[in-house]
Each structure stands twice: as C-alpha cells, then as structure tokens.
PDB file of N, CA and C in Angstrom:
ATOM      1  N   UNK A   1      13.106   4.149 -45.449  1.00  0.00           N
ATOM      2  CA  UNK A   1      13.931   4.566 -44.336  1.00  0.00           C
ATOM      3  C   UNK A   1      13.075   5.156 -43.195  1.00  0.00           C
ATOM      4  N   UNK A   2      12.054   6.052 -43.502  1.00  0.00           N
ATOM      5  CA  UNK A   2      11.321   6.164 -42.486  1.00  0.00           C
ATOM      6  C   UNK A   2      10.384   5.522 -42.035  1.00  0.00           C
ATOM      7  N   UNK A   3      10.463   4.338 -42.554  1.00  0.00           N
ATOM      8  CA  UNK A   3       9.428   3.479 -41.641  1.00  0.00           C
ATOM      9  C   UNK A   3      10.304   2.355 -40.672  1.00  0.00           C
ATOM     10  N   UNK A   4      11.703   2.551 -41.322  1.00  0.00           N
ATOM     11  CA  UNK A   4      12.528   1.711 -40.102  1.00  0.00           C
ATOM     12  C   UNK A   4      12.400   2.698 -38.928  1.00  0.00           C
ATOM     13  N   UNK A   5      12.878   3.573 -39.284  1.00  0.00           N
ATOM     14  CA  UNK A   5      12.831   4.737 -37.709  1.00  0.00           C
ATOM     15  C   UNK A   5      11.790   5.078 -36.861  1.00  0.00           C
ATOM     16  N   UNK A   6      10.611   5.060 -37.682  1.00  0.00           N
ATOM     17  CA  UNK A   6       9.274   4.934 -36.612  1.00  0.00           C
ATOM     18  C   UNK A   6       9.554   2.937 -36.091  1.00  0.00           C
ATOM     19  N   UNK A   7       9.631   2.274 -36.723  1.00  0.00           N
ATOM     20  CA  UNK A   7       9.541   0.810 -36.217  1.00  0.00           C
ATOM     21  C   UNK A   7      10.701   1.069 -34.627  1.00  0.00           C
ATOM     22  N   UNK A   8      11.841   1.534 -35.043  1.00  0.00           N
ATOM     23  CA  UNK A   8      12.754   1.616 -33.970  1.00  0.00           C
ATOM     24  C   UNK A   8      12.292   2.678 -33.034  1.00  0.00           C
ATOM     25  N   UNK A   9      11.597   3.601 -33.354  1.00  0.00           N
ATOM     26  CA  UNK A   9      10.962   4.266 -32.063  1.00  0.00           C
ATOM     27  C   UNK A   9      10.078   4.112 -31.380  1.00  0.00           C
ATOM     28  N   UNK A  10       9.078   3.290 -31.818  1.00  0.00           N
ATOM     29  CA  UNK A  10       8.137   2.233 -31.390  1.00  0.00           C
ATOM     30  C   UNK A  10       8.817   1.034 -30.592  1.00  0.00           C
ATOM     31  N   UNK A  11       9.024   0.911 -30.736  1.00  0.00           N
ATOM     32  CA  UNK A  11      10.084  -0.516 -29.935  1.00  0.00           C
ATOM     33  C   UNK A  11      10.618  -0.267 -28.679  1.00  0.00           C
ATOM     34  N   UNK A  12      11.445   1.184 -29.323  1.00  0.00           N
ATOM     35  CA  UNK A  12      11.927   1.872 -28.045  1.00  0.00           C
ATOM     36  C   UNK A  12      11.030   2.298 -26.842  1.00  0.00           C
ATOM     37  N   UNK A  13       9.993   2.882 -27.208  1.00  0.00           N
ATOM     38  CA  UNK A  13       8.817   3.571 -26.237  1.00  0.00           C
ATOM     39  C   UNK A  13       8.090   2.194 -25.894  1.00  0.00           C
ATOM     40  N   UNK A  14       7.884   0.966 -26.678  1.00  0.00           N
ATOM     41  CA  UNK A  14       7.278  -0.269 -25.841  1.00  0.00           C
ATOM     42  C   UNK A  14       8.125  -1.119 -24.978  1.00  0.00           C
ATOM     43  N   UNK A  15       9.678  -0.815 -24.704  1.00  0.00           N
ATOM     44  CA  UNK A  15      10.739  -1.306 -23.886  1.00  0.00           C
ATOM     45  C   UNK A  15      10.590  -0.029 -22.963  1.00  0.00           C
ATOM     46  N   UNK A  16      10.379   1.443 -22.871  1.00  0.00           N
ATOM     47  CA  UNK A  16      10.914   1.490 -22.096  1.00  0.00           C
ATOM     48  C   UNK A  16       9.670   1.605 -20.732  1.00  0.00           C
ATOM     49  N   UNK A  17       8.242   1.648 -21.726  1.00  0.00           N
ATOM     50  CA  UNK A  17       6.985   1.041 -21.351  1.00  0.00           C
ATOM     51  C   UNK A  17       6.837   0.116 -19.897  1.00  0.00           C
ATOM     52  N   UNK A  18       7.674  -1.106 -20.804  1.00  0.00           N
ATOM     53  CA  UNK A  18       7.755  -2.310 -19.918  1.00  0.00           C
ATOM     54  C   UNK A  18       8.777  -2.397 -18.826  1.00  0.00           C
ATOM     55  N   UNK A  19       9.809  -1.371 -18.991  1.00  0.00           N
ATOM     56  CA  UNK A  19      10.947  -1.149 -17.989  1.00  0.00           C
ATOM     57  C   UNK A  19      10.342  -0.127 -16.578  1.00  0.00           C
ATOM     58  N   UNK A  20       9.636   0.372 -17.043  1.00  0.00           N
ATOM     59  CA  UNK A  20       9.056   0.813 -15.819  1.00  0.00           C
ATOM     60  C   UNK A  20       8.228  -0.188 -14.877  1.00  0.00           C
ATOM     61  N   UNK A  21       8.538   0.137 -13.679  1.00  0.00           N
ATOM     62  CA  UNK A  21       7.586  -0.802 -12.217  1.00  0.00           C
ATOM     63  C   UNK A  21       6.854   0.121 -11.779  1.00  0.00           C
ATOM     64  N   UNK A  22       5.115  -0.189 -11.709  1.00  0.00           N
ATOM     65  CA  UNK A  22       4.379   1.034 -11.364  1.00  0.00           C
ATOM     66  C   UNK A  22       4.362   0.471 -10.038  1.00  0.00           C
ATOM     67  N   UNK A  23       4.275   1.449  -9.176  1.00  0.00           N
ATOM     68  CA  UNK A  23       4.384   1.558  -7.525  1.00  0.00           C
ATOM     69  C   UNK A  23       2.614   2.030  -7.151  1.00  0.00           C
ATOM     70  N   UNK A  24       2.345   1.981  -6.035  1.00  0.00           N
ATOM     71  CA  UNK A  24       1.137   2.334  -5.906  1.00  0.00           C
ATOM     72  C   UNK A  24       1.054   2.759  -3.935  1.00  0.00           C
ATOM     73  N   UNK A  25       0.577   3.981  -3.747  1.00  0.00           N
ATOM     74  CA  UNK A  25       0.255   4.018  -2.440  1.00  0.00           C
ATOM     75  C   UNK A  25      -1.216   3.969  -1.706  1.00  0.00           C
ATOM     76  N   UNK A  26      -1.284   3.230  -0.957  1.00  0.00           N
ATOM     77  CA  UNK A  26      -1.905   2.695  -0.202  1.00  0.00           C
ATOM     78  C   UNK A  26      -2.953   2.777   0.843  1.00  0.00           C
ATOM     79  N   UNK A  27      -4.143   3.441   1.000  1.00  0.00           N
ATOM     80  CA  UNK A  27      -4.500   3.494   2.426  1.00  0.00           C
ATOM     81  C   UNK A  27      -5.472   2.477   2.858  1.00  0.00           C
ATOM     82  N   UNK A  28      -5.684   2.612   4.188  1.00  0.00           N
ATOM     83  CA  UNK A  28      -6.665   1.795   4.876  1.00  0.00           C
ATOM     84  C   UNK A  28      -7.413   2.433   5.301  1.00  0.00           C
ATOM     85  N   UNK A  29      -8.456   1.902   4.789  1.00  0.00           N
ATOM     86  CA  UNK A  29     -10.032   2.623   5.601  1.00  0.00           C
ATOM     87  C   UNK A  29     -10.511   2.708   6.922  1.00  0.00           C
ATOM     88  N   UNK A  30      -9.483   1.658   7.883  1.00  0.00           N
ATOM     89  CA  UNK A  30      -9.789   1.499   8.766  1.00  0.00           C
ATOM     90  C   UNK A  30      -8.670   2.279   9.759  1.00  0.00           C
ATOM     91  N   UNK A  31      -7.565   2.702   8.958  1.00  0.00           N
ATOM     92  CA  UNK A  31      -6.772   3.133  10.015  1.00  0.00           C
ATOM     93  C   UNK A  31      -6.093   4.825   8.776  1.00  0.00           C
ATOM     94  N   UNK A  32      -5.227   5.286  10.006  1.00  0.00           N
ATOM     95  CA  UNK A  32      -4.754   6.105   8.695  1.00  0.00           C
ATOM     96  C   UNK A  32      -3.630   5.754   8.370  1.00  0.00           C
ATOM     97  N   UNK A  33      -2.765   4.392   8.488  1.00  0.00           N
ATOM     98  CA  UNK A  33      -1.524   4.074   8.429  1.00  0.00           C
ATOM     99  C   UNK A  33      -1.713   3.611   6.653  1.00  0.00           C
ATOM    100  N   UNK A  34      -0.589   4.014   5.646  1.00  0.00           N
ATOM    101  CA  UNK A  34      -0.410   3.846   4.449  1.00  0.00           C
ATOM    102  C   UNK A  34       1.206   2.513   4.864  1.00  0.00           C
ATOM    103  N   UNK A  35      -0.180   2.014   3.331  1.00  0.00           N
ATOM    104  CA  UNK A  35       1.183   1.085   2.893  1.00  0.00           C
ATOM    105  C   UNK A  35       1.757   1.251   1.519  1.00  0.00           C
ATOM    106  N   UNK A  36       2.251   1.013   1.441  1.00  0.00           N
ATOM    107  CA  UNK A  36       3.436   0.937  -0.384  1.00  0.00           C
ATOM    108  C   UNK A  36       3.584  -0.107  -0.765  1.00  0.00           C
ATOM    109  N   UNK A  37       3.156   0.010  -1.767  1.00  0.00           N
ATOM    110  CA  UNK A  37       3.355  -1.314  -2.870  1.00  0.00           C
ATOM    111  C   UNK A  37       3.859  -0.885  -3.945  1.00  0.00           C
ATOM    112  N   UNK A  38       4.931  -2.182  -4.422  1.00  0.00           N
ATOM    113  CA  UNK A  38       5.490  -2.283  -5.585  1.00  0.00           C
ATOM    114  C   UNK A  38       5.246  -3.368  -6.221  1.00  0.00           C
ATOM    115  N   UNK A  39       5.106  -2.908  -7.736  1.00  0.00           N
ATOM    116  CA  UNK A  39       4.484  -4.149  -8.015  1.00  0.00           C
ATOM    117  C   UNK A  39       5.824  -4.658  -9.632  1.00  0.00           C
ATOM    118  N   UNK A  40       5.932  -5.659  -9.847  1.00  0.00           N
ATOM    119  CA  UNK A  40       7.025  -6.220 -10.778  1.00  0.00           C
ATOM    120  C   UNK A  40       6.733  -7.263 -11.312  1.00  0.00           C
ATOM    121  N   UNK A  41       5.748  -6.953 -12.016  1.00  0.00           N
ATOM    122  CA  UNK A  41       5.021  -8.612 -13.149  1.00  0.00           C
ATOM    123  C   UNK A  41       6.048  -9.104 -14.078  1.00  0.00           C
ATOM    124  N   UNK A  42       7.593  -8.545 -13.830  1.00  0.00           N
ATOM    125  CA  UNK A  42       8.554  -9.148 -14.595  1.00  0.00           C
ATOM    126  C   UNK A  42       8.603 -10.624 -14.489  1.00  0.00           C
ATOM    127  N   UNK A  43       9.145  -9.866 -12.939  1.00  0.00           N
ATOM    128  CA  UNK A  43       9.292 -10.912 -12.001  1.00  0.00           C
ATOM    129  C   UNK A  43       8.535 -11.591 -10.798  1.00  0.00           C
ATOM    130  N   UNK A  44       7.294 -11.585 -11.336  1.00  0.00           N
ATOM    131  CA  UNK A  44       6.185 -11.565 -10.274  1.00  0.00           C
ATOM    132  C   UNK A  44       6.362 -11.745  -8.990  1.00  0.00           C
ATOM    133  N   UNK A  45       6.437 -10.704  -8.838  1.00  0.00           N
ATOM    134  CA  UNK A  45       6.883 -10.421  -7.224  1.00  0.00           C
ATOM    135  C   UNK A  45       6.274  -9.067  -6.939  1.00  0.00           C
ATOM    136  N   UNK A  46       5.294  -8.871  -5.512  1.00  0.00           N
ATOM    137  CA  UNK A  46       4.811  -7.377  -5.260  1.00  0.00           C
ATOM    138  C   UNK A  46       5.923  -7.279  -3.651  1.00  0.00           C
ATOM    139  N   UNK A  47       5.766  -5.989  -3.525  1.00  0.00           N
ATOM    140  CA  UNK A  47       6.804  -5.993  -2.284  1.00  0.00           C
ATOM    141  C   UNK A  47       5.569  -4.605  -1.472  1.00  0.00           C
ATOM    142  N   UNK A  48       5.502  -5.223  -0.695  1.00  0.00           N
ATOM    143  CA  UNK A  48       4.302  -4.505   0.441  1.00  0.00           C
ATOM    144  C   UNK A  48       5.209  -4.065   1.679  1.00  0.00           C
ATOM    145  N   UNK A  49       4.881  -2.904   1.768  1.00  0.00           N
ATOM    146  CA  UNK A  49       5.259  -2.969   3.117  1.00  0.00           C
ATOM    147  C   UNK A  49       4.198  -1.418   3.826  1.00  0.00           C
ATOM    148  N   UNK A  50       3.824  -2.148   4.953  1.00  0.00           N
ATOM    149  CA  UNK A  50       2.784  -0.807   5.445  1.00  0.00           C
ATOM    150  C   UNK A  50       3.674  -0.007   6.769  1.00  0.00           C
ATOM    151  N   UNK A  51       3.932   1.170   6.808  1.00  0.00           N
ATOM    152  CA  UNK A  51       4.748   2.432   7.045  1.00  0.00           C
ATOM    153  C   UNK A  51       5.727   1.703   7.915  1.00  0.00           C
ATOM    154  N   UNK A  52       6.097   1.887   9.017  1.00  0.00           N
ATOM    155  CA  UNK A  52       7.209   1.523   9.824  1.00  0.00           C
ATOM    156  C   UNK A  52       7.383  -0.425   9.834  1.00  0.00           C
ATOM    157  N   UNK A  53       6.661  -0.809   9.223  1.00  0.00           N
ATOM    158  CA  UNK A  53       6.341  -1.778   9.688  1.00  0.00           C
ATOM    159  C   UNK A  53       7.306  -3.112   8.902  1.00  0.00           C
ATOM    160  N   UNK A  54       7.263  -4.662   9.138  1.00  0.00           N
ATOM    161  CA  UNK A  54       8.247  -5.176   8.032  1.00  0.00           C
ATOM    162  C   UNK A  54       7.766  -5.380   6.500  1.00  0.00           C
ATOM    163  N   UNK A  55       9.151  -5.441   5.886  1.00  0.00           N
ATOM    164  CA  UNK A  55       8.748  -5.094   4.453  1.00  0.00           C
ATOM    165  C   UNK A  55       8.204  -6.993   3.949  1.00  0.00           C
ATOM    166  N   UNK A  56       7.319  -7.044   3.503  1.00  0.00           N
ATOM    167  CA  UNK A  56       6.563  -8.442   2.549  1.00  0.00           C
ATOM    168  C   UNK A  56       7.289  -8.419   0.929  1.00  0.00           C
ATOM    169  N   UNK A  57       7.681  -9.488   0.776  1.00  0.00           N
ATOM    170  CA  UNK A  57       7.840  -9.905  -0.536  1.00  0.00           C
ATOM    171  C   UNK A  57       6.929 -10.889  -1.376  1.00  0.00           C
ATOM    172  N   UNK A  58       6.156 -10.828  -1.903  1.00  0.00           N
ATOM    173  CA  UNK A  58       4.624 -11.625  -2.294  1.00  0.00           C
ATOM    174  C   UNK A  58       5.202 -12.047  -3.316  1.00  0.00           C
ATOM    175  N   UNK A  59       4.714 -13.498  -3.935  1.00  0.00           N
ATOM    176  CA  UNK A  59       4.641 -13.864  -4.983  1.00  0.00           C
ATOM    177  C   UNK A  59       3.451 -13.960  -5.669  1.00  0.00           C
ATOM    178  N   UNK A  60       3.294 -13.104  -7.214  1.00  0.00           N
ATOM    179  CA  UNK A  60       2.203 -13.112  -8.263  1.00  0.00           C
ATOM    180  C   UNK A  60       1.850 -14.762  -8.288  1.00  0.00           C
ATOM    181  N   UNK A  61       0.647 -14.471  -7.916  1.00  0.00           N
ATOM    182  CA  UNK A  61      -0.014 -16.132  -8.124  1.00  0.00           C
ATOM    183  C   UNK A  61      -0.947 -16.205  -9.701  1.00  0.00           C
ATOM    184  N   UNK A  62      -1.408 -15.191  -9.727  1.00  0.00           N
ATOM    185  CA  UNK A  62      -2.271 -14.446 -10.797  1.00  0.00           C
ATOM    186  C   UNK A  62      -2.529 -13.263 -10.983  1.00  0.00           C
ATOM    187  N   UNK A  63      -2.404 -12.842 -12.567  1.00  0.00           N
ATOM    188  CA  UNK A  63      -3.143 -11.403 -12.596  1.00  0.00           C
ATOM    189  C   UNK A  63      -3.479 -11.612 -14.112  1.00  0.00           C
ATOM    190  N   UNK A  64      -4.061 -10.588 -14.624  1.00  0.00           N
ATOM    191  CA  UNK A  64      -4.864  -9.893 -15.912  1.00  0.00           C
ATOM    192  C   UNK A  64      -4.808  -8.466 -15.937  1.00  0.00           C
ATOM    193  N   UNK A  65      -5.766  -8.238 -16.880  1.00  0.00           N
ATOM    194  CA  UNK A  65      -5.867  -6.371 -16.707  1.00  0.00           C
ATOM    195  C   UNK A  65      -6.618  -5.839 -15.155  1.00  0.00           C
ATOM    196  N   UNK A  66      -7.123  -7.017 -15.235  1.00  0.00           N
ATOM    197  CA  UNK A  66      -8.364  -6.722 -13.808  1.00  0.00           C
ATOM    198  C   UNK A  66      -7.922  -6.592 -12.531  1.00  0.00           C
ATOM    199  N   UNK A  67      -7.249  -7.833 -12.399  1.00  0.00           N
ATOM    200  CA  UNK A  67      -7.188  -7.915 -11.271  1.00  0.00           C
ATOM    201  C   UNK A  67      -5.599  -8.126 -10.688  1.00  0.00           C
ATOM    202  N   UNK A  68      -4.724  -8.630  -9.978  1.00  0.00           N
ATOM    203  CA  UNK A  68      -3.501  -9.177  -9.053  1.00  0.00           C
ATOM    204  C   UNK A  68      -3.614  -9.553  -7.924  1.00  0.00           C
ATOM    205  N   UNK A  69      -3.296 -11.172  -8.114  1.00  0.00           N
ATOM    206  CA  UNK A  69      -3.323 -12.104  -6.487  1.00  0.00           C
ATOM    207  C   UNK A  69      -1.827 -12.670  -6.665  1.00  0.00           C
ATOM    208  N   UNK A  70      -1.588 -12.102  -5.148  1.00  0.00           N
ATOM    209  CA  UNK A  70      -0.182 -12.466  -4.599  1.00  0.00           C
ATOM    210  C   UNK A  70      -0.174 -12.802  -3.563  1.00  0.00           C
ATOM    211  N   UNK A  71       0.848 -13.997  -2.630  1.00  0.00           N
ATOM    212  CA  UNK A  71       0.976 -14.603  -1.913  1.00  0.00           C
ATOM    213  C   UNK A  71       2.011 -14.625  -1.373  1.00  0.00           C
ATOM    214  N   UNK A  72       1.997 -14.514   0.080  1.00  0.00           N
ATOM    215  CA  UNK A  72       3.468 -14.868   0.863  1.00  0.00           C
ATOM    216  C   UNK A  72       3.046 -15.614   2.090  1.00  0.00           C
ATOM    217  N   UNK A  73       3.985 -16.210   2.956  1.00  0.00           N
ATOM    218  CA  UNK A  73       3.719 -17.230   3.985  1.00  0.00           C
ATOM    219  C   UNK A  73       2.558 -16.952   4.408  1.00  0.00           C
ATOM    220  N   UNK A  74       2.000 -15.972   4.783  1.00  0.00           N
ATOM    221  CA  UNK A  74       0.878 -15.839   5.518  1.00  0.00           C
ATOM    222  C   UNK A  74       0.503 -13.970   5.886  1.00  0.00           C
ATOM    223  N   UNK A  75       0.330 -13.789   3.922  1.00  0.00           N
ATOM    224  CA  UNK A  75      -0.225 -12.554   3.371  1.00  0.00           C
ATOM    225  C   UNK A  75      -1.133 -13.235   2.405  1.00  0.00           C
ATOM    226  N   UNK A  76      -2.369 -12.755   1.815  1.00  0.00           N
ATOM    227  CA  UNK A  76      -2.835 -12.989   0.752  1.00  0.00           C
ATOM    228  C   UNK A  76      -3.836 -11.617   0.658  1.00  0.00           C
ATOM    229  N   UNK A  77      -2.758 -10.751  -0.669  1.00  0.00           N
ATOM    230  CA  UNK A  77      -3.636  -9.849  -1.413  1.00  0.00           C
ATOM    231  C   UNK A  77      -3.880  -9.555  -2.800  1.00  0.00           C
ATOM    232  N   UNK A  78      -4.866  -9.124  -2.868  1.00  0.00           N
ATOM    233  CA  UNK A  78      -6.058  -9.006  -3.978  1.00  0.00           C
ATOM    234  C   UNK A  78      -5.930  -7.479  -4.224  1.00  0.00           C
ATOM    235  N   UNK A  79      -5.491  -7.209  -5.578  1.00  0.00           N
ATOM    236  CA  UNK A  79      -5.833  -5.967  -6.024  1.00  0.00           C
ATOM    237  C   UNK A  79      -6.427  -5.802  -7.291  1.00  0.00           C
ATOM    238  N   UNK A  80      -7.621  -4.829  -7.270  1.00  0.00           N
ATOM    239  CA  UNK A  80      -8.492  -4.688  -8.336  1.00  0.00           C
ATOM    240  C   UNK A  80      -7.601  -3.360  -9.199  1.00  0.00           C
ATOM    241  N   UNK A  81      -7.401  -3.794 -10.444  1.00  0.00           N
ATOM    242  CA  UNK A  81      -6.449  -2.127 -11.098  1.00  0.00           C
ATOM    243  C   UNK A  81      -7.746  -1.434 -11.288  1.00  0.00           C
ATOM    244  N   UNK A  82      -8.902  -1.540 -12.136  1.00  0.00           N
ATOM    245  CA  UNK A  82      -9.372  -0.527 -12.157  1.00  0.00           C
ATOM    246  C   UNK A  82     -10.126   0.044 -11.032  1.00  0.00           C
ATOM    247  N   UNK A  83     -10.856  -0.211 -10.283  1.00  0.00           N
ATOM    248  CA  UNK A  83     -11.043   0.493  -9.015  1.00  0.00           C
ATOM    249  C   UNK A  83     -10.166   0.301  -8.492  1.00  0.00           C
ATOM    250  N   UNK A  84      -8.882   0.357  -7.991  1.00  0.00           N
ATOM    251  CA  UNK A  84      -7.818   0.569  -7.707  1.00  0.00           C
ATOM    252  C   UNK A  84      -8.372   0.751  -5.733  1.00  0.00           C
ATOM    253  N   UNK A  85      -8.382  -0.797  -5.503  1.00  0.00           N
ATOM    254  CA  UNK A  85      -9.306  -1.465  -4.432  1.00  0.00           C
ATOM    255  C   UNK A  85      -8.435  -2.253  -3.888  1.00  0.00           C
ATOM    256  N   UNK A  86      -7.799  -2.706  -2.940  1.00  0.00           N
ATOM    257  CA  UNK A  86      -6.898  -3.796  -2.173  1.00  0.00           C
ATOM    258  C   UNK A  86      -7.711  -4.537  -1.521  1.00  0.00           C
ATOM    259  N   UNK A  87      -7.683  -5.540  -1.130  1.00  0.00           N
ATOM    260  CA  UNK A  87      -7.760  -6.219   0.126  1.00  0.00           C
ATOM    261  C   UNK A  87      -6.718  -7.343   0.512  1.00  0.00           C
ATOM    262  N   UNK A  88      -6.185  -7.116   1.531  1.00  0.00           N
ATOM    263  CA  UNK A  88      -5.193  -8.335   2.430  1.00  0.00           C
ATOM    264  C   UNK A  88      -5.900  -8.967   3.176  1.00  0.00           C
ATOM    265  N   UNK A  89      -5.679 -10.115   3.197  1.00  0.00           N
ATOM    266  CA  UNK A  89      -5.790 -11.212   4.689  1.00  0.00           C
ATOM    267  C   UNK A  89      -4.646 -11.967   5.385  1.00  0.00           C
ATOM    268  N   UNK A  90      -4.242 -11.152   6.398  1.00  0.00           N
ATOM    269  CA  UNK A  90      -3.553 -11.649   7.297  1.00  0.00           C
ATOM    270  C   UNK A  90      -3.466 -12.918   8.277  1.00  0.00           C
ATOM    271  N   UNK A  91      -2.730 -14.060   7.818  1.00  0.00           N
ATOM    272  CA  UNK A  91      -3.161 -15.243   8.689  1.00  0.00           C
ATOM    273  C   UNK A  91      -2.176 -15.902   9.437  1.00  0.00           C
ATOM    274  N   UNK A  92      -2.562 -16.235  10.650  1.00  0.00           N
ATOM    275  CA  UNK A  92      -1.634 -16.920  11.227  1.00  0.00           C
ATOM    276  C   UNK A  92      -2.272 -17.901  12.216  1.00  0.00           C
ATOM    277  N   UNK A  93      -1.931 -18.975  12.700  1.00  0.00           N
ATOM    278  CA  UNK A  93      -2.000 -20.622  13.438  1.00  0.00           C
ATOM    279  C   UNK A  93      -2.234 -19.655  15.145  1.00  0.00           C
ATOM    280  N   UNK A  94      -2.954 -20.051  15.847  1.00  0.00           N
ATOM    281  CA  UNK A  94      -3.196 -20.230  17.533  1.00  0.00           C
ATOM    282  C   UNK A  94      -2.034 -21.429  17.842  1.00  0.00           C
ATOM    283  N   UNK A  95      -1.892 -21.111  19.338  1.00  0.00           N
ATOM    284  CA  UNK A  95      -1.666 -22.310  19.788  1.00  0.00           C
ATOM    285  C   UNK A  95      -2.662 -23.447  19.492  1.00  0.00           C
ATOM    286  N   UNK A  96      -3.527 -24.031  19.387  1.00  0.00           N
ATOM    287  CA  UNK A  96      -4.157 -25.120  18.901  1.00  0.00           C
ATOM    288  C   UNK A  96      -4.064 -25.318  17.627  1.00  0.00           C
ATOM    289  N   UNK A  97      -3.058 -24.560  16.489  1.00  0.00           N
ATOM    290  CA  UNK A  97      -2.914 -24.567  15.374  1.00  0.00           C
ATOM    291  C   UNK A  97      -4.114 -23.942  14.400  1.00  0.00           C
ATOM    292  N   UNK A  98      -4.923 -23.673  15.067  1.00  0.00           N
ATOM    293  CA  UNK A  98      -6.224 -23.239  14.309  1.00  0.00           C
ATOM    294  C   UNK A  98      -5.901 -21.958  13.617  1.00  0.00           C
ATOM    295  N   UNK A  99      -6.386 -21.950  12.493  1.00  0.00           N
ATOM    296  CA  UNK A  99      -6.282 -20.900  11.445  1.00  0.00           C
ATOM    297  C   UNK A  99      -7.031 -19.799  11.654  1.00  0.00           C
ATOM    298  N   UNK A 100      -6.636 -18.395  11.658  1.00  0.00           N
ATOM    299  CA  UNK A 100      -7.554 -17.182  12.030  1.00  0.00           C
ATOM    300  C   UNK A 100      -6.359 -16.383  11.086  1.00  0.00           C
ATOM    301  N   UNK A 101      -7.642 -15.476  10.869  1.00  0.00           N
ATOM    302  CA  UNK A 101      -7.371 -13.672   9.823  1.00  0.00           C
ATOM    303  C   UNK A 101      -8.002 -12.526   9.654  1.00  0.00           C
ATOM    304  N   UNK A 102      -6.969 -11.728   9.538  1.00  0.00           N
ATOM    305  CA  UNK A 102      -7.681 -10.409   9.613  1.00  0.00           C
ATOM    306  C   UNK A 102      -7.531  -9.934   8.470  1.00  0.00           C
ATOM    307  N   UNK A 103      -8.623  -9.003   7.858  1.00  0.00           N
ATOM    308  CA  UNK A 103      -9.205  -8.651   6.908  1.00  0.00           C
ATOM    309  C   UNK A 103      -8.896  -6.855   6.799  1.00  0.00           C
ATOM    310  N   UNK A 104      -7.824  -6.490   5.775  1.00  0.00           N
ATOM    311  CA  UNK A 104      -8.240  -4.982   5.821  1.00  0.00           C
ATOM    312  C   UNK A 104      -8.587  -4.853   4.338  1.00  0.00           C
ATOM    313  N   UNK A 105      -9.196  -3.515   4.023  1.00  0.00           N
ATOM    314  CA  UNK A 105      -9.391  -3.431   2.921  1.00  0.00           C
ATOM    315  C   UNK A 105      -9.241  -1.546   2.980  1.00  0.00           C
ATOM    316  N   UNK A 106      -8.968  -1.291   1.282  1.00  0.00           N
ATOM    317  CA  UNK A 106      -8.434   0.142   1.450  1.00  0.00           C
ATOM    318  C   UNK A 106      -8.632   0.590  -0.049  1.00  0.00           C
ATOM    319  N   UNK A 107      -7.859   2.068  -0.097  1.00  0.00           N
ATOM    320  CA  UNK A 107      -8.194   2.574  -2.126  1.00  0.00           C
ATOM    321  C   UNK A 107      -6.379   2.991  -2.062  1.00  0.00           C
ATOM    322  N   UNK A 108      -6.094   2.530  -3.413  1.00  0.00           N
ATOM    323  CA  UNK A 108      -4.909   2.654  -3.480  1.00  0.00           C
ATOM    324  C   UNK A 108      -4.898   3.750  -4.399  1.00  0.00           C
ATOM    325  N   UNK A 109      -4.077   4.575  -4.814  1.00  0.00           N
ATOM    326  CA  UNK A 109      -3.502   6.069  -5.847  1.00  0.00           C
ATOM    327  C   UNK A 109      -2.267   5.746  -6.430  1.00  0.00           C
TER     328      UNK A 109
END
C-alpha cells in the first residue's frame, strides 16, 4: 500500500512539473527595453513580446536541454537554457525585395 501512494505522488509532482510554463524575462544589451517570453513546449509555441511593443507568437522549430529555435514570419530566435543567452534576428524584404536583419542579443532571468 505504500508503495502505491508514493507511485501516486510521484506522478502527481511529475504532472504538475509538466503543467507548469516557465516564463523568462528578458534584456537587451543594447538597449534597456525588456522583453517577455513565454515559453510552451506543450504546444510549441514561445510568445515574445518586447515592452510596449506587438506581441510574437513563434513556432518551436527545435529544442533539447540546450538549446530553443523558434520561428515566426519574420522573427528567428535562439535561446541557450543554460547560459540563459537569447539572440533574435529580425527580418524583413526592401523595396527591391532584398533580404536584411537586425541582430539583438541579450541575458535572460
């Protein structure tokens, strides 16, 4: 009997483990504007959004323990978990259609 009840409390604490979405805040090295990220490897989906600004819905392209690459029309970011390291590249078409991006990079908490 008591090894059903540790099995069921174990179970319990690894559901409610996985029911949590760890969130993470954001800065940039280059500016002092913070962004927020949420991150949901349920449903691989991160949701970015940097302070006043519009909110991004990314799709998980890949991750591991290491690392998370997510993608949206024209976001692509890279987060390292253990140095807990971002980088985005922001891209968008010229009038001549030519491809250009900007690069921030930051430490997330």
């Amino acid at each position: 009997m008591r090894i059903l009840v540790l099995l069921i409390s174990f179970f319990l604490q690894v559901a409610a483990t996985h029911a949590s979405t760890p969130s993470l805040i954001c800065n940039y090295t280059e500016t002092t504007e913070t962004a927020f990220v949420v991150i949901n490897e349920e449903l691989k989906t991160i949701t970015w959004k940097v302070e006043n600004k519009k909110t991004h819905e990314l799709k998980i392209v890949d991750s591991n323990e290491y690392y998370i690459k997510a993608r949206g029309f024209n976001i692509i970011l890279s987060i390292e978990r253990l140095a807990k390291t971002f980088i985005v590249a922001l891209a968008s078409l010229n009038e001549s259609d030519e491809l250009g991006a900007e690069y921030f990079t930051g430490v997330c908490s």
